[in-house]
N, C-alpha and C. Protein backbone atom coordinates (compact mmCIF):
# COMPACT_ATOMS: atom_id res chain seq x y z
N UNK A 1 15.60 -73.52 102.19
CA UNK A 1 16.84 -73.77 102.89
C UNK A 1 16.86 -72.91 104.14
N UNK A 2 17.07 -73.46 105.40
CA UNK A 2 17.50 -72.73 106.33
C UNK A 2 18.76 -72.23 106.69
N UNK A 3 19.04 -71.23 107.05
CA UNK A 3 19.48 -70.38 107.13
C UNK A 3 20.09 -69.68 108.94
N UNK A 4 21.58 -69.62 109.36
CA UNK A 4 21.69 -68.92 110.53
C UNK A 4 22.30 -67.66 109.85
N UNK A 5 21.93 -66.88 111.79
CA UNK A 5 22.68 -65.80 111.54
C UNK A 5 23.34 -65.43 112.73
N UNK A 6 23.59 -66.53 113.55
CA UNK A 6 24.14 -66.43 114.94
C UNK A 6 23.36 -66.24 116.33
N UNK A 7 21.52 -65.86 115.72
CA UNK A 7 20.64 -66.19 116.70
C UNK A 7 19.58 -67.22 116.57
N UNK A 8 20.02 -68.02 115.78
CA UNK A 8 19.29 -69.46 115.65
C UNK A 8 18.74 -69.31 114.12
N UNK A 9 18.37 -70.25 113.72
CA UNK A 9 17.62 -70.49 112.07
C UNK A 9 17.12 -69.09 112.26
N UNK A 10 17.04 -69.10 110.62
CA UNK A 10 16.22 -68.15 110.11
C UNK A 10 15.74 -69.04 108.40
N UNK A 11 14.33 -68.37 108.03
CA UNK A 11 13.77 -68.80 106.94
C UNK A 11 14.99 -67.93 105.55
N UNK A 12 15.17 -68.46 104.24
CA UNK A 12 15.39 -67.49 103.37
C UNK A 12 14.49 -67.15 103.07
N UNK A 13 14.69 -65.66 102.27
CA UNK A 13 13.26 -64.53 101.81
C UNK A 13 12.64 -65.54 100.62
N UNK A 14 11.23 -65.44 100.49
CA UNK A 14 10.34 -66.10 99.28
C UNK A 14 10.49 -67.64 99.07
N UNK A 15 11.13 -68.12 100.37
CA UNK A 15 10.91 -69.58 100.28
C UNK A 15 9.65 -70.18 101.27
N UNK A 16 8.55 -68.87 101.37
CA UNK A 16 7.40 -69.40 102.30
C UNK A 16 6.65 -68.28 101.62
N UNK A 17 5.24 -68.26 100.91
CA UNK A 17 4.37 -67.50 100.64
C UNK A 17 3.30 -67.00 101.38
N UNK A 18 2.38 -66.48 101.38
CA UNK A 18 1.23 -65.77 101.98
C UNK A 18 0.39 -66.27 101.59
N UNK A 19 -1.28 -66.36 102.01
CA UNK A 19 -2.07 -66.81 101.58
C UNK A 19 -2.22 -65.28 100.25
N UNK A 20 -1.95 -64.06 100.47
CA UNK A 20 -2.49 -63.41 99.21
C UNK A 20 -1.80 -63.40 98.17
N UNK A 21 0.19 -63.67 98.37
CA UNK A 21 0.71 -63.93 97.55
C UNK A 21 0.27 -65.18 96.49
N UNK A 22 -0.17 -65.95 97.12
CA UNK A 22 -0.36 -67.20 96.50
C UNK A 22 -1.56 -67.25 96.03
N UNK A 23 -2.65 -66.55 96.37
CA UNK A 23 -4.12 -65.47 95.71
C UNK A 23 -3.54 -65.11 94.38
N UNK A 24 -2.21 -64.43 94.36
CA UNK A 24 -2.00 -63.19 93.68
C UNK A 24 -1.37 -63.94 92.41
N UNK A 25 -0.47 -65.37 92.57
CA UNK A 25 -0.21 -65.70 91.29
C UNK A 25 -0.53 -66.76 90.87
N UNK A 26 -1.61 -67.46 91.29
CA UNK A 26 -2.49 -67.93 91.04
C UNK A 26 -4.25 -67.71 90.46
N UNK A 27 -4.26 -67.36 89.17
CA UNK A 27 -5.48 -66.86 88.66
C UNK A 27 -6.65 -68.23 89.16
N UNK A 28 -7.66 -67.42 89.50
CA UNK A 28 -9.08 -67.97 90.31
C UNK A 28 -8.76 -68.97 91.13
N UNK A 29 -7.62 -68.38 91.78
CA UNK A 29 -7.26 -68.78 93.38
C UNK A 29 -7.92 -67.83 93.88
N UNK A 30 -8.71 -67.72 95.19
CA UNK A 30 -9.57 -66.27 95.60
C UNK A 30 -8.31 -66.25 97.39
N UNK A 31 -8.54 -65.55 98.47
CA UNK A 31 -8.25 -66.07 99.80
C UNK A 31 -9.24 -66.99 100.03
N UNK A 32 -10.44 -66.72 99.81
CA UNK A 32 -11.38 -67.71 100.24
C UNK A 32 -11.45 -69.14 99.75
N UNK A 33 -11.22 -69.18 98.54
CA UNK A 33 -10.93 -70.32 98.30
C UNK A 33 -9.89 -71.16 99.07
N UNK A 34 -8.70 -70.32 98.76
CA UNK A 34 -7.19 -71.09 99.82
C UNK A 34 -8.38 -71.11 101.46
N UNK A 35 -8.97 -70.46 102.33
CA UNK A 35 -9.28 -70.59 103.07
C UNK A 35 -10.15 -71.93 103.54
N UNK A 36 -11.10 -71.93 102.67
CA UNK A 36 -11.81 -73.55 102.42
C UNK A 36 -10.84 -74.56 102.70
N UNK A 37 -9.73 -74.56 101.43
CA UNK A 37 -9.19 -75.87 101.36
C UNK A 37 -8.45 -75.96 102.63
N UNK A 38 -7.88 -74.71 103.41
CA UNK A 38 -7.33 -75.36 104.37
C UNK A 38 -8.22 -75.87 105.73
N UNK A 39 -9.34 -75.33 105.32
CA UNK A 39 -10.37 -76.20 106.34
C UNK A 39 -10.69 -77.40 106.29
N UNK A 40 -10.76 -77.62 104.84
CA UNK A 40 -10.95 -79.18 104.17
C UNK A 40 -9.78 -79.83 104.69
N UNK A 41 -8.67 -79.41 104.56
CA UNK A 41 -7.34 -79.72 105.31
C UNK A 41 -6.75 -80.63 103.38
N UNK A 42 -7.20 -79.78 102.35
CA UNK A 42 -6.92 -80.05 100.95
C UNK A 42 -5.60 -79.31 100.96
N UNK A 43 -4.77 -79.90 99.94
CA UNK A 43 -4.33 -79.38 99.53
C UNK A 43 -3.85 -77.38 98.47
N UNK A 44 -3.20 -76.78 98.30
CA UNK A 44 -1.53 -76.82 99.02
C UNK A 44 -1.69 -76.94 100.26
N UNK A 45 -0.29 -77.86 100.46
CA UNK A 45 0.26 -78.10 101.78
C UNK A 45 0.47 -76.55 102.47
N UNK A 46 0.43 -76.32 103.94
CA UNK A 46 0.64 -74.83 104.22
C UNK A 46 1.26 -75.21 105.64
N UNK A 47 1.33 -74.28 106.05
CA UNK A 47 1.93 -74.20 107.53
C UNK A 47 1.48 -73.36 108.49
N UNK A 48 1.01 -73.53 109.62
CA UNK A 48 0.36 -72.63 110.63
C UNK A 48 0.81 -72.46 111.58
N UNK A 49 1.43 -70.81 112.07
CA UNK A 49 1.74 -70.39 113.25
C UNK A 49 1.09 -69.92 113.96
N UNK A 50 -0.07 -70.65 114.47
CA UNK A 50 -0.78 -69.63 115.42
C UNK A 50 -1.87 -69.05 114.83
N UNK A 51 -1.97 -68.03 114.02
CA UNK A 51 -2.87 -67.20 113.19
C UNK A 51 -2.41 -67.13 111.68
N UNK A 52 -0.92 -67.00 111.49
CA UNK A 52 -0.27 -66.74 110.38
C UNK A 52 -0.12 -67.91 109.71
N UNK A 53 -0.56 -67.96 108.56
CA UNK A 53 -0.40 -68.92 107.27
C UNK A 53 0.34 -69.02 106.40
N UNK A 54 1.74 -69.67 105.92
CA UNK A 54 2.68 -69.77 105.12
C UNK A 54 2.22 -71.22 103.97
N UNK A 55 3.00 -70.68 103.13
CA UNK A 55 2.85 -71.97 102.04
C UNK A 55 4.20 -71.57 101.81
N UNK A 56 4.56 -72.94 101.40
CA UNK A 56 5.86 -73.53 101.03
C UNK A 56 5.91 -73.32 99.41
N UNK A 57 6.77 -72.62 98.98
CA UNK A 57 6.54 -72.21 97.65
C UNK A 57 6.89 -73.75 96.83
N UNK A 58 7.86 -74.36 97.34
CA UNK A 58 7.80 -75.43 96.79
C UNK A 58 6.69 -76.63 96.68
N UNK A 59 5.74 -76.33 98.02
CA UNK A 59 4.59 -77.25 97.96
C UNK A 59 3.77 -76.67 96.88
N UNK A 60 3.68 -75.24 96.70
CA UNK A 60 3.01 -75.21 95.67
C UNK A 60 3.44 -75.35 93.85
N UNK A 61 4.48 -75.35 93.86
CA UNK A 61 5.15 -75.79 92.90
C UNK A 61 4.34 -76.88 91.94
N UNK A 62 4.77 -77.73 93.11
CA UNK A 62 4.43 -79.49 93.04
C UNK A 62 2.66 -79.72 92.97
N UNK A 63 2.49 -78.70 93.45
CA UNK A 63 0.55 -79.04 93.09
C UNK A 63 0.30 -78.20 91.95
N UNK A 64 0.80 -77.47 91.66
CA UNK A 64 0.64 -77.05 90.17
C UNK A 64 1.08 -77.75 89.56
N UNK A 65 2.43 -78.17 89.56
CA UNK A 65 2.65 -79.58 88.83
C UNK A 65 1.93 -80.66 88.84
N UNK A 66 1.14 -81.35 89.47
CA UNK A 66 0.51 -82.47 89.57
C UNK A 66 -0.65 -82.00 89.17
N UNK A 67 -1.31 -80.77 89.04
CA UNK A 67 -2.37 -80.57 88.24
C UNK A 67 -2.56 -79.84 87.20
N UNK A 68 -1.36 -80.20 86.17
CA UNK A 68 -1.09 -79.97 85.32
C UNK A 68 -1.79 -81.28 84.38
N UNK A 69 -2.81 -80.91 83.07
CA UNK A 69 -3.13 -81.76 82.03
C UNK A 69 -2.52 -81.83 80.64
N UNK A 70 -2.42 -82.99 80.55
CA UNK A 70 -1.40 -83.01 79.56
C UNK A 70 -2.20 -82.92 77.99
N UNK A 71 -2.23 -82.08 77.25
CA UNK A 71 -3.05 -82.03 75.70
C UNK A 71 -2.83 -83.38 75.07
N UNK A 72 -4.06 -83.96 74.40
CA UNK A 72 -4.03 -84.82 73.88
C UNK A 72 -3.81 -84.50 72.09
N UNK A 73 -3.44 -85.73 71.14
CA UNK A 73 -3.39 -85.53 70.00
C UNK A 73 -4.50 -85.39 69.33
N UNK A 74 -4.50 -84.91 68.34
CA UNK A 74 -6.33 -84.67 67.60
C UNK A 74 -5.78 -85.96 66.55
N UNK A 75 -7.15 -86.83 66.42
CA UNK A 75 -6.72 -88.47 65.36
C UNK A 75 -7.01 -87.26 64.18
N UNK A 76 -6.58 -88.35 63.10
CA UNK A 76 -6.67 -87.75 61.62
C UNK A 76 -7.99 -88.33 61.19
């Protein structure tokens, strides 16, 4: 959600991650890895200012969700 404060938008806090935050809670996520995919231009979705790299905590949400497997039943 954006956010003023009388000098134009502002982001709210932890609604855009880091590439190390998103390293960090993501197990055998590496930077390098996130670095690849955004070369591949793969998924998470991210955002680029220039040098600085944000992810949308909600984009990553949704790709953890979508690569999520669902356990199957064991037959009798």
């Amino acid at each position: 959600m954006v956010m003023t404060n009388g000098h134009g938008p502002q982001l709210e806090p932890g609604e855009y991650l880091t590439p190390e935050q998103v390293a960090a809670i993501l197990p055998g996520l590496t930077l390098n890895s996130l670095a690849v995919r955004r070369h591949r231009h793969q998924e998470p979705t991210f955002c680029r200012f220039g040098r600085t790299i944000l992810y949308p905590r909600d984009g990553i949400e949704k790709w953890v969700e979508a690569a999520t497997v669902e356990a199957r039943r064991r037959g009798r």
